[in-house]
Protein backbone atom coordinates (compact mmCIF):
# COMPACT_ATOMS: atom_id res chain seq x y z
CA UNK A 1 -13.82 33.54 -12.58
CA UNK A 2 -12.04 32.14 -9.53
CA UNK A 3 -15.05 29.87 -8.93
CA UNK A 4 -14.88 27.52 -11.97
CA UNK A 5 -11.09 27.67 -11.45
CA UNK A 6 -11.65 26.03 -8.09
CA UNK A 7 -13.84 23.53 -9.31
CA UNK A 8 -12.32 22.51 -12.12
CA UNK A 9 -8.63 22.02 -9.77
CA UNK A 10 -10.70 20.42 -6.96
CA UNK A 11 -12.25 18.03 -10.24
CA UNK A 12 -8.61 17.37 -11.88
CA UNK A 13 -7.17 16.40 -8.08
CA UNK A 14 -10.46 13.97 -7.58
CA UNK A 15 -10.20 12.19 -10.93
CA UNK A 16 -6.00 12.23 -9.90
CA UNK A 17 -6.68 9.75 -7.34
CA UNK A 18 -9.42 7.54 -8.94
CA UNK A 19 -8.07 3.28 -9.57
CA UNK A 20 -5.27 4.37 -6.80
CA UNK A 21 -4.94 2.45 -3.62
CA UNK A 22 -6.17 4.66 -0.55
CA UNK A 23 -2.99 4.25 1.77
CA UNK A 24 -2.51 0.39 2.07
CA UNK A 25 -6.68 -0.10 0.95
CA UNK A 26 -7.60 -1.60 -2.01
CA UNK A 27 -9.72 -3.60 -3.74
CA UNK A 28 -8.82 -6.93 -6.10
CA UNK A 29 -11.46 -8.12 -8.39
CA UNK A 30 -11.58 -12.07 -10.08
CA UNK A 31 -13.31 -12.37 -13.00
CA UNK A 32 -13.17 -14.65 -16.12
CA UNK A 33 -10.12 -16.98 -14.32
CA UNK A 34 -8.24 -13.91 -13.56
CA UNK A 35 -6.95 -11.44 -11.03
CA UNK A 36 -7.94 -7.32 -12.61
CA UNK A 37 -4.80 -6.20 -10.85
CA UNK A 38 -1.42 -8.88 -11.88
CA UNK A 39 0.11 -6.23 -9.20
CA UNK A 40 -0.59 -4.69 -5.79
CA UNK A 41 1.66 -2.29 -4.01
CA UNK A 42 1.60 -1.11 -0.13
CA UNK A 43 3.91 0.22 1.98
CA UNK A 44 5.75 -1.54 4.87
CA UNK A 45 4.72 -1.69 8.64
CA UNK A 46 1.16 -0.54 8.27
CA UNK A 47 -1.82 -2.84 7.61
CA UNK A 48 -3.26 -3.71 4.39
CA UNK A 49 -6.98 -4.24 3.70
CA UNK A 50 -7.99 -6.05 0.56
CA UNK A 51 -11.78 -6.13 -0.52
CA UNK A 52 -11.45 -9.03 -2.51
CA UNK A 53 -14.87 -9.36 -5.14
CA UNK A 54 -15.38 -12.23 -7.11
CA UNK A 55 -17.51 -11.09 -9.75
CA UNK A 56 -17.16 -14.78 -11.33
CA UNK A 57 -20.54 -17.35 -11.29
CA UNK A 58 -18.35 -19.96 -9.45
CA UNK A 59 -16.00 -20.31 -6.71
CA UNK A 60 -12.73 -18.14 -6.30
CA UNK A 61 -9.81 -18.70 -3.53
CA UNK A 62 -7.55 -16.02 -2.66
CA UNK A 63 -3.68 -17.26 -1.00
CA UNK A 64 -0.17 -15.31 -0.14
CA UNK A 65 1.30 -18.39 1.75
CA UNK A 66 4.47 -15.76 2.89
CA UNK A 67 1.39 -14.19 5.43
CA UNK A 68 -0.48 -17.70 5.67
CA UNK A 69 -3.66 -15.95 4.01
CA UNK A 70 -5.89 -18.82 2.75
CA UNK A 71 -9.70 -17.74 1.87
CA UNK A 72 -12.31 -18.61 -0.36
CA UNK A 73 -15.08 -16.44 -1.83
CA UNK A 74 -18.31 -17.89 -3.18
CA UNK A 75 -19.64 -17.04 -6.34
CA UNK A 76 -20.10 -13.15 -6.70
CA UNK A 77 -19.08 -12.60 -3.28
CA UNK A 78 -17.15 -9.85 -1.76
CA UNK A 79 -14.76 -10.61 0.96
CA UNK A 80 -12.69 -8.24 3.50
CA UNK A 81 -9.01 -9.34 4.38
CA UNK A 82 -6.80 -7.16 6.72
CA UNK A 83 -3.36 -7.96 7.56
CA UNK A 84 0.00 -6.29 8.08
CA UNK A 85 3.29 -6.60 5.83
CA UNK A 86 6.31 -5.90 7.72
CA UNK A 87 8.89 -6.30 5.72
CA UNK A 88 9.00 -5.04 2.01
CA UNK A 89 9.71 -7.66 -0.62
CA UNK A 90 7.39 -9.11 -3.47
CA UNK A 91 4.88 -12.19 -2.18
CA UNK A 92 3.18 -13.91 -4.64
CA UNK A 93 -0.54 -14.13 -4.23
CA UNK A 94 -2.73 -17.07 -6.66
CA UNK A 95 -6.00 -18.36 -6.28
CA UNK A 96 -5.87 -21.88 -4.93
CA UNK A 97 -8.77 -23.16 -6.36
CA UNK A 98 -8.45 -26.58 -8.20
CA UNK A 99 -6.53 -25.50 -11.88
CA UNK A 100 -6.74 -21.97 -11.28
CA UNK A 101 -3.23 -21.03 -10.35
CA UNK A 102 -2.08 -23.31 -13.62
CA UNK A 103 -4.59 -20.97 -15.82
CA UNK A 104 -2.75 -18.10 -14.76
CA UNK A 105 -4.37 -16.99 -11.86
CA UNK A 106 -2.09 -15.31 -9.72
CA UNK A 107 -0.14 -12.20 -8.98
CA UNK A 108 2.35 -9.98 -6.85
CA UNK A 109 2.16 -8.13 -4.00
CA UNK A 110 4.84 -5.24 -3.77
CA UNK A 111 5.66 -4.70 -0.19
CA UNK A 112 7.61 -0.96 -0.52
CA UNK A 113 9.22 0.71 2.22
């Protein structure tokens, strides 16, 4: 009896963390002219890794001017960005490909302390 009661806590705590951000990791998918995630929060003073995927059959950029990030990601590629946020505050993040900021591609990042 204590067996599938382990199990089935171990299984509730597993599926607990599952679409949350692993410390300040995360990943941030394009697709169809848009961000899958309009928010992304991290805490303060440690770095952040992004594993940006453009699951899109064209080009994709990825910008936060307030770090002076400024990549671009092929079609269907899958990109790795690391930086650190020091201070907490919200920093807009758009793509900066041609028209795709004005078609409502962009988003916030939620630096919390």
């Amino acid at each position: 009896m204590k067996r599938p009661f382990s199990f089935l806590l171990l299984l509730i705590l597993l599926l607990a963390g599952c679409g949350r951000a692993q410390g300040n990791e995360t990943t941030l998918s394009m697709k169809n002219m848009q961000f899958l995630q309009s928010e992304l929060h991290v805490k303060a003073g440690q770095p952040v890794t992004l594993h940006l995927v453009n699951q899109d059959g064209y080009t994709h950029a990825f910008d936060i001017d307030a770090f002076d990030i400024h990549t671009q990601l092929a079609a269907n590629e899958t990109l790795q960005v690391t930086f650190t946020a020091d201070e907490p505050g919200r920093f807009p993040f758009y793509c900066g490909s041609p028209g795709h900021e004005a078609a409502g591609m962009m988003g916030t990042l939620i630096v919390e302390q």
